[in-house]
C-alpha atoms as a PDB file:
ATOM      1  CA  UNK A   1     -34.859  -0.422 -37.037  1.00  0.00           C
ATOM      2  CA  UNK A   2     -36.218   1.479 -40.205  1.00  0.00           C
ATOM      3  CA  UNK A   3     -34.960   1.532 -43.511  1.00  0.00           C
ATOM      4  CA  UNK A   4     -34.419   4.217 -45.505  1.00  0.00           C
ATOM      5  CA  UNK A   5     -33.730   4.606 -48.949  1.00  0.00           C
ATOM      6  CA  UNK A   6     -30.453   6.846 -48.803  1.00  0.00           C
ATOM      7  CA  UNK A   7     -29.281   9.285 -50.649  1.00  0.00           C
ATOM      8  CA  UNK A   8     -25.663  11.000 -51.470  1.00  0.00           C
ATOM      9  CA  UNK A   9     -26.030  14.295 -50.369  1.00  0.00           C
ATOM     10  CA  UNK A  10     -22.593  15.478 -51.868  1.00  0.00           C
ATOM     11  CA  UNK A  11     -23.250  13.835 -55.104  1.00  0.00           C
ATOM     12  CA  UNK A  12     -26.441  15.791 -55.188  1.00  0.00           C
ATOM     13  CA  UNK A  13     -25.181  19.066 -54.420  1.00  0.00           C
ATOM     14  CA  UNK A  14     -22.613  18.881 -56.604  1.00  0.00           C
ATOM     15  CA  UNK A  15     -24.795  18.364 -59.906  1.00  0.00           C
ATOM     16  CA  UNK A  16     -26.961  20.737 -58.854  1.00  0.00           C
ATOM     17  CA  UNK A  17     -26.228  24.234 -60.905  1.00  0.00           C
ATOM     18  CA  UNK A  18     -24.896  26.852 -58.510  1.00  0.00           C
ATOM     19  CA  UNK A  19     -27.514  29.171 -58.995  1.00  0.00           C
ATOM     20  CA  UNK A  20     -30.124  26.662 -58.088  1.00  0.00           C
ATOM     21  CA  UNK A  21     -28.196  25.758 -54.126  1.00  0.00           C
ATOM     22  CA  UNK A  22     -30.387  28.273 -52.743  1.00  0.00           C
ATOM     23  CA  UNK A  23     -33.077  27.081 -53.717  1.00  0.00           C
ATOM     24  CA  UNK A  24     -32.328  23.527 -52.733  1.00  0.00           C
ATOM     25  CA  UNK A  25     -30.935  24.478 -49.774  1.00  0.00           C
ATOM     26  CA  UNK A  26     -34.032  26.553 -48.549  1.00  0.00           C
ATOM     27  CA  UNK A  27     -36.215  23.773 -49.911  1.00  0.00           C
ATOM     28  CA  UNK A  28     -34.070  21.191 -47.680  1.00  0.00           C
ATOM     29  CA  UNK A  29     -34.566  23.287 -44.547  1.00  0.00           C
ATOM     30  CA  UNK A  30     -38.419  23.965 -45.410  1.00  0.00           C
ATOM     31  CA  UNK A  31     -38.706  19.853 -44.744  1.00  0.00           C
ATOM     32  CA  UNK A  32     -36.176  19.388 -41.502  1.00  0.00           C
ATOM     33  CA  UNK A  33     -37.200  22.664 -39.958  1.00  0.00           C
ATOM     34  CA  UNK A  34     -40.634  23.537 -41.092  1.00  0.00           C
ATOM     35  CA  UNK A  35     -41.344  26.196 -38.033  1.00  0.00           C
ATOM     36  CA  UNK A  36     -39.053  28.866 -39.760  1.00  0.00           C
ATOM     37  CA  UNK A  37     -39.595  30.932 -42.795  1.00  0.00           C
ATOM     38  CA  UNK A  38     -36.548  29.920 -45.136  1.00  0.00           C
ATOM     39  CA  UNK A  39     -37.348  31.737 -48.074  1.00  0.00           C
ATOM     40  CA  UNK A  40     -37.146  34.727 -46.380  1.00  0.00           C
ATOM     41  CA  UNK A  41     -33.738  33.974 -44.375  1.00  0.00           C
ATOM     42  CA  UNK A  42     -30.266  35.436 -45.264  1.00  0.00           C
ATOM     43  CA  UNK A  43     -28.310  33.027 -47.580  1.00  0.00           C
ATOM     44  CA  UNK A  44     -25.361  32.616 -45.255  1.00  0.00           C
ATOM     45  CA  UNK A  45     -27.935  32.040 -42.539  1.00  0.00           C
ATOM     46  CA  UNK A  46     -29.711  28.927 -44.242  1.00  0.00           C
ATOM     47  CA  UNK A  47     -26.054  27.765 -45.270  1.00  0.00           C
ATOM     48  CA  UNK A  48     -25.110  27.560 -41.438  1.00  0.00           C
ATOM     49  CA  UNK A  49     -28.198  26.637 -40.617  1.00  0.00           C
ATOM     50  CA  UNK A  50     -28.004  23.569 -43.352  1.00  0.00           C
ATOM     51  CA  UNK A  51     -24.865  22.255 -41.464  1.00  0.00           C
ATOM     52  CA  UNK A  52     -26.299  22.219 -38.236  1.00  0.00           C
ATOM     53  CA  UNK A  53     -29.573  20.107 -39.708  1.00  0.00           C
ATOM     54  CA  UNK A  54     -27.489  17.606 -41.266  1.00  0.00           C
ATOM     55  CA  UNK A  55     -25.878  17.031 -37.785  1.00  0.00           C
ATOM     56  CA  UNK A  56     -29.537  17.028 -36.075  1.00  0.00           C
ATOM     57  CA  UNK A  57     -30.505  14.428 -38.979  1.00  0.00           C
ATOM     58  CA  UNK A  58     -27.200  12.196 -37.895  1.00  0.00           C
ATOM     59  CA  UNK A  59     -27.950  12.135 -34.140  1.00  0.00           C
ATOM     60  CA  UNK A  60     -31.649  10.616 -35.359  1.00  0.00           C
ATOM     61  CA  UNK A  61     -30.447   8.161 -37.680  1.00  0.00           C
ATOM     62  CA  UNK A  62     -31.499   9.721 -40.648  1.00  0.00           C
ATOM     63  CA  UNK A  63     -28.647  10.894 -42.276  1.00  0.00           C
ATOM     64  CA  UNK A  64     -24.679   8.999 -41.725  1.00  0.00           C
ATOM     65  CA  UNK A  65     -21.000   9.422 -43.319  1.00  0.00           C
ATOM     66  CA  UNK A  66     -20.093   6.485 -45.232  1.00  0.00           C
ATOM     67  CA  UNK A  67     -16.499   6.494 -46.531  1.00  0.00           C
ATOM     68  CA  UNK A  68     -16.392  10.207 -48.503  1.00  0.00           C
ATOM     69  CA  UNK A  69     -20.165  10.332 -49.129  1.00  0.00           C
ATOM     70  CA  UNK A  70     -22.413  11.868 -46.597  1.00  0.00           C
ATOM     71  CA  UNK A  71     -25.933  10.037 -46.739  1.00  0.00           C
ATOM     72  CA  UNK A  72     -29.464  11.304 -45.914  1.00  0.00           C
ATOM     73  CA  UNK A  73     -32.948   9.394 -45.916  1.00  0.00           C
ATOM     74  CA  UNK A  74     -34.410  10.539 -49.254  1.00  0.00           C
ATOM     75  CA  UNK A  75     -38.079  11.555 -47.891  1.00  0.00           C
ATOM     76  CA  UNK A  76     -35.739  14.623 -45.889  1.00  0.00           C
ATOM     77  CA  UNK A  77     -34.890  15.688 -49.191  1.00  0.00           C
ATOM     78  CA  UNK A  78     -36.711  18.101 -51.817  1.00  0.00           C
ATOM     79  CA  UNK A  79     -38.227  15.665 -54.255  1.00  0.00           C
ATOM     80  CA  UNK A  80     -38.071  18.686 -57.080  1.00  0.00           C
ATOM     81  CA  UNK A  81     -34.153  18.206 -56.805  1.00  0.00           C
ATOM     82  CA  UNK A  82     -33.699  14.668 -57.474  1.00  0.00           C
ATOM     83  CA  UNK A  83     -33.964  15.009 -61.064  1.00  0.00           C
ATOM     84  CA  UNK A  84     -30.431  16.253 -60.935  1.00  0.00           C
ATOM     85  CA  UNK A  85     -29.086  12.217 -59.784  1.00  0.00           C
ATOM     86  CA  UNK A  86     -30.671  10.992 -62.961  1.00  0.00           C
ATOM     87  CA  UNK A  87     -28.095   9.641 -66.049  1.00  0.00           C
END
């Protein structure tokens, strides 16, 4: 089985600033679902669309709920972002 360095994807999103969750968001689909053209998709599409990766990332193992915190592997994650976990 394969390790993976996990990260808490709430946690994340929360520090964040809101007017940067786009951006992370599209970023975060650019990695899981390279074939489509984020940047260019309706926000409420890539927010539906974020749900429904997170679930595809479950059923491979690469992302799990844990208690209140909702992990996924770090390399499916926009390194550019993970400043935010820092302090």
């Amino acid at each position: 089985m394969t390790q993976h360095d996990w990260i808490d994807w709430l946690k994340l999103q929360r520090r964040i600033p809101l007017d940067e969750l786009p951006a992370f968001h599209r970023a975060f689909l650019a990695i899981v679902r390279p074939e489509e053209a984020w940047d260019k998709a309706p926000l409420r599409q890539v927010q539906g669309k974020v749900q429904a990766a997170i679930k595809q990332l479950e059923r491979q193992g690469l992302a799990k709920a844990e208690g209140e915190r909702l992990l996924v592997a770090r390399d499916k994650l926009p390194i550019s972002f993970l400043h935010y976990l820092e302090g």
